[in-house]
Protein backbone atom coordinates (compact mmCIF):
# COMPACT_ATOMS: atom_id res chain seq x y z
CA UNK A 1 -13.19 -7.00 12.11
CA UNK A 2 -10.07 -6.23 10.50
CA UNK A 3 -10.68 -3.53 8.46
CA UNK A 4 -10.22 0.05 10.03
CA UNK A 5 -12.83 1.31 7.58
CA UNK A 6 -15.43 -1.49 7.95
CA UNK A 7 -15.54 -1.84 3.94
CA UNK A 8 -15.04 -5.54 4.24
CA UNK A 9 -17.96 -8.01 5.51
CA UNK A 10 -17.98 -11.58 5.80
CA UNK A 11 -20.78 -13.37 4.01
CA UNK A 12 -21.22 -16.65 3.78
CA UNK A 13 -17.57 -17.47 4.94
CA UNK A 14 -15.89 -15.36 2.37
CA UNK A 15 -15.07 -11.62 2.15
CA UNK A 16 -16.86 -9.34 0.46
CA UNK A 17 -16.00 -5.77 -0.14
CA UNK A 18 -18.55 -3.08 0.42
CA UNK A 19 -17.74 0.27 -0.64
CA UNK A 20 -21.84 1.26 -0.28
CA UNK A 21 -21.00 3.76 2.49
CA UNK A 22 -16.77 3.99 2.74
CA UNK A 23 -14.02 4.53 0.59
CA UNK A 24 -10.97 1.42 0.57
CA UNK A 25 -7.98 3.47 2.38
CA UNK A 26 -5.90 0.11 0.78
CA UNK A 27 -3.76 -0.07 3.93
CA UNK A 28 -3.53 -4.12 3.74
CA UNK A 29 -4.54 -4.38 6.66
CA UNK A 30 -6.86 -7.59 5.14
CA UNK A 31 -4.01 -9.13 3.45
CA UNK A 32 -2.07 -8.76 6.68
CA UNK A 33 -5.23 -10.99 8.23
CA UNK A 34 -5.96 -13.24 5.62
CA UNK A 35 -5.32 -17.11 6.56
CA UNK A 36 -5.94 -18.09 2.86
CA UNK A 37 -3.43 -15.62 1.53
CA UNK A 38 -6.32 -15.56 -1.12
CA UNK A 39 -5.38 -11.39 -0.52
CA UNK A 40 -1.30 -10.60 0.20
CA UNK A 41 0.46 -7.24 0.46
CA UNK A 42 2.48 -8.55 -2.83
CA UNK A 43 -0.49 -8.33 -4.99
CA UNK A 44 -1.36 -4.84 -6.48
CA UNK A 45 -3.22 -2.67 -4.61
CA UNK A 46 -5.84 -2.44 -6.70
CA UNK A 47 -9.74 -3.38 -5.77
CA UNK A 48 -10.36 -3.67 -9.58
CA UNK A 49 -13.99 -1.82 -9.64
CA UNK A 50 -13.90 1.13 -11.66
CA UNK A 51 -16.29 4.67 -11.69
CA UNK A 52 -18.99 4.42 -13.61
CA UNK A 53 -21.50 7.50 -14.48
CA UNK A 54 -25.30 7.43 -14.61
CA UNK A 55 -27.40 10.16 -16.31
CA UNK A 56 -27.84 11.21 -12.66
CA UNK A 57 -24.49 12.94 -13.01
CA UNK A 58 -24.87 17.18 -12.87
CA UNK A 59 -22.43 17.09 -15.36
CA UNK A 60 -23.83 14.61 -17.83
CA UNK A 61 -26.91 17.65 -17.37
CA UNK A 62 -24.65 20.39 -17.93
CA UNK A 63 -24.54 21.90 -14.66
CA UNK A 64 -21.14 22.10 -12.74
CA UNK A 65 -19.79 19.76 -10.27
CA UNK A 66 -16.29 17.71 -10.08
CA UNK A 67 -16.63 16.46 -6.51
CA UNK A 68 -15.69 12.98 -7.95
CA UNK A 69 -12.65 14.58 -9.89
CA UNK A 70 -11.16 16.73 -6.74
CA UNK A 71 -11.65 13.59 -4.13
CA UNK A 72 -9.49 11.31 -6.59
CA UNK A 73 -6.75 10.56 -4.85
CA UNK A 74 -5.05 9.32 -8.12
CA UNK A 75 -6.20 12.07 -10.12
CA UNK A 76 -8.04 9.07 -12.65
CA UNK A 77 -11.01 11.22 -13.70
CA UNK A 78 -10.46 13.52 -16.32
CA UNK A 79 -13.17 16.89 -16.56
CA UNK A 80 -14.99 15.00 -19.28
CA UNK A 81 -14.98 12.28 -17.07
CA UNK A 82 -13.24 9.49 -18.51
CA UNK A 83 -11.14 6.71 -16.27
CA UNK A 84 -7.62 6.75 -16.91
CA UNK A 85 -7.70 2.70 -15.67
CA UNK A 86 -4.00 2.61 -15.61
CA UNK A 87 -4.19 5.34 -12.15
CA UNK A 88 -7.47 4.13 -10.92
CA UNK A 89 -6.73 1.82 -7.76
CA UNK A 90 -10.67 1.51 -7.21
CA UNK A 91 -10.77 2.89 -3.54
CA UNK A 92 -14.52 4.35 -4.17
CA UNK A 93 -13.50 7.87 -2.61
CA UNK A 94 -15.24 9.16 -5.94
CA UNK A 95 -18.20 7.17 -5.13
CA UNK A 96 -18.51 9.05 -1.44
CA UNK A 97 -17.80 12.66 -3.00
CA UNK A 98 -20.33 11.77 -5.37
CA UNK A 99 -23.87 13.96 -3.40
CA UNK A 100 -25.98 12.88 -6.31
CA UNK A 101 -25.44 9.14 -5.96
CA UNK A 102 -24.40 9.35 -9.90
CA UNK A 103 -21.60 6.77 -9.22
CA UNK A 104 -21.57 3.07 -9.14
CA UNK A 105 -18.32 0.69 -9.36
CA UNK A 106 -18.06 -2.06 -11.31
């Protein structure tokens, strides 16, 4: 396996990314690997899935929490938590700061 973070399986002879239980670090380390060049370190590193909220979310319920905003790495969730798309790369690290399992990508 390729990937240092495991977020990558193989299923059914194609790639699949899994961001269930990791964040994507986007090191290219899978478009270093890939014999199609289907993925290549020219293309934007971008995964394409963006945050979305469920009415699991504290602060959908009022209560405080930004564990999704501080773990941004691109600083793409606002505190009324919209997705500036243009700085959201998709890596999921909202999705693992996220103890209420109020986050899904898509």
């Amino acid at each position: 396996m390729v990937c240092p973070v495991g977020v990558i399986d193989i299923r059914r002879q194609q790639a699949v990314l899994d961001l269930t239980f990791s964040a994507c670090t986007l090191c290219g380390k899978c478009a270093e690997s890939c014999p199609t060049q289907a993925l290549h370190l020219s293309f934007k590193k971008d995964t394409e899935l963006r945050p979305q909220f469920s009415n699991d979310c504290l602060q959908t319920k009022g209560q405080s929490c930004d564990n999704c905003i501080q773990s941004c790495p691109q600083q793409a969730i606002s505190s009324e938590l919209t997705i500036n798309n243009d700085l959201c790369n998709g890596c999921g690290e909202c999705k693992q700061a996220c103890f209420m399992a109020a986050l899904n990508l898509k």
